[in-house]
Protein backbone atom coordinates (compact mmCIF):
# COMPACT_ATOMS: atom_id res chain seq x y z
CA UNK A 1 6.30 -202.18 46.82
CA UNK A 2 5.72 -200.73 43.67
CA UNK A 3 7.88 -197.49 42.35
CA UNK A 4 6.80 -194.13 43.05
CA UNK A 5 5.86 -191.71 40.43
CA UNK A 6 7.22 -187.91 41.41
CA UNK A 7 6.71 -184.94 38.69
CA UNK A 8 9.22 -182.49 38.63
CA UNK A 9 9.69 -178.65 36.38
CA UNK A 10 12.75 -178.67 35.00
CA UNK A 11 14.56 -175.23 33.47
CA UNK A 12 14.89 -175.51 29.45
CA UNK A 13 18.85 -175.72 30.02
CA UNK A 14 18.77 -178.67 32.42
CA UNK A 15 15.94 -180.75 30.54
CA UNK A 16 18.31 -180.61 27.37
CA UNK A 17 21.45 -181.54 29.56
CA UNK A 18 19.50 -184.61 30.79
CA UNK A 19 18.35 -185.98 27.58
CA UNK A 20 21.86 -185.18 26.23
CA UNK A 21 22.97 -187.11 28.21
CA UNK A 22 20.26 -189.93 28.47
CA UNK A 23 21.47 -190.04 24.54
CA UNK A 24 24.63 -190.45 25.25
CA UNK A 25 25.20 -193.21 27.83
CA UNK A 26 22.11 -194.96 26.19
CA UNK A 27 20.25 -194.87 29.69
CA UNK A 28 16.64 -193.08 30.40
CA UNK A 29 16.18 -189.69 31.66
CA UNK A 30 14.48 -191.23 34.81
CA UNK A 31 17.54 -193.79 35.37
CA UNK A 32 19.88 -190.87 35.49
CA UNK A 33 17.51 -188.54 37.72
CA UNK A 34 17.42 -191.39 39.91
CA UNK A 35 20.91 -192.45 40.04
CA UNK A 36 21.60 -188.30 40.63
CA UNK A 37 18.89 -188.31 43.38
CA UNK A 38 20.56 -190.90 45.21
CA UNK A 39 23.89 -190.03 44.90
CA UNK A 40 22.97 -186.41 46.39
CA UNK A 41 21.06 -187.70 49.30
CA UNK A 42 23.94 -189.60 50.29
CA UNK A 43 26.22 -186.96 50.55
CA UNK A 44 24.02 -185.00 52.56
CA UNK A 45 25.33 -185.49 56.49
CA UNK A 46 22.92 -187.42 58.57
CA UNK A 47 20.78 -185.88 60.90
CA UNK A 48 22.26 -185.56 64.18
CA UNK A 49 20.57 -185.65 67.59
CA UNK A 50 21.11 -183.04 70.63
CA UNK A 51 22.91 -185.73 72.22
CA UNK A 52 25.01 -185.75 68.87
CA UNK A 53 25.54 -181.55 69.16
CA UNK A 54 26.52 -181.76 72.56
CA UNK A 55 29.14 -184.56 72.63
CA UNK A 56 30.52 -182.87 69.34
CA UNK A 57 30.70 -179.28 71.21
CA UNK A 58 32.44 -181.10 74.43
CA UNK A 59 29.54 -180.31 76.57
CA UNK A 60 28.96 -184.06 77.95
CA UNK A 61 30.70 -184.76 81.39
CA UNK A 62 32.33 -181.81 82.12
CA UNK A 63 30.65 -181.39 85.34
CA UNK A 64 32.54 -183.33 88.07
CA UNK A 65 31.97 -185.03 91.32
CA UNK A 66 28.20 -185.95 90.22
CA UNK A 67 27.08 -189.08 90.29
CA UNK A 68 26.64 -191.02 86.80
CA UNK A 69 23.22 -191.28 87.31
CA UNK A 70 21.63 -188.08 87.78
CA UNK A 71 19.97 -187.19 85.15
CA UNK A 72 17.64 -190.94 85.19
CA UNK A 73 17.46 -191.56 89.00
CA UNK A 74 14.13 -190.69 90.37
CA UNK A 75 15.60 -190.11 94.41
CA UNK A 76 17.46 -187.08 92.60
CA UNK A 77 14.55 -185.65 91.87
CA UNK A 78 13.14 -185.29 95.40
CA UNK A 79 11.71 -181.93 95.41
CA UNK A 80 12.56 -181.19 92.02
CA UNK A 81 9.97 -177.79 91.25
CA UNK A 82 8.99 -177.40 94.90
CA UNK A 83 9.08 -174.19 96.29
């Protein structure tokens, strides 16, 4: 698959730090933007699902007594919305 071009504005101040820099460690401007990219998105934390949200709040299990299947066994749902 063939690279991706994306266009980006940069301020005055951080176009100068990047080619200082590009001049420096002898790499491109797009090597280092790249590199930076990367290393940011990985840092961000992962996207978490509800399921994710409620086992971190503590929320999963605590009611008792129920059976383990409740929430995916259809004869539970027997009247489920009737009136």
């Amino acid at each position: 698959m063939p690279d991706s071009r994306v266009t980006v504005r940069l301020s005055g101040e951080l176009k100068s730090a990047l080619d200082a820099a590009a001049s420096t460690t002898g790499r491109s401007p797009s090597e280092i933007v790249r590199v930076a990219l990367t290393h940011h998105l990985r840092k961000r934390p992962s996207r978490r699902t509800c399921l994710d949200v409620a086992k971190g709040l503590g929320v999963i299990g605590i009611a008792k007594d129920l059976p383990p299947d409740l929430s995916t066994n259809p004869k539970y749902f027997e009247g489920f919305g009737e009136s």
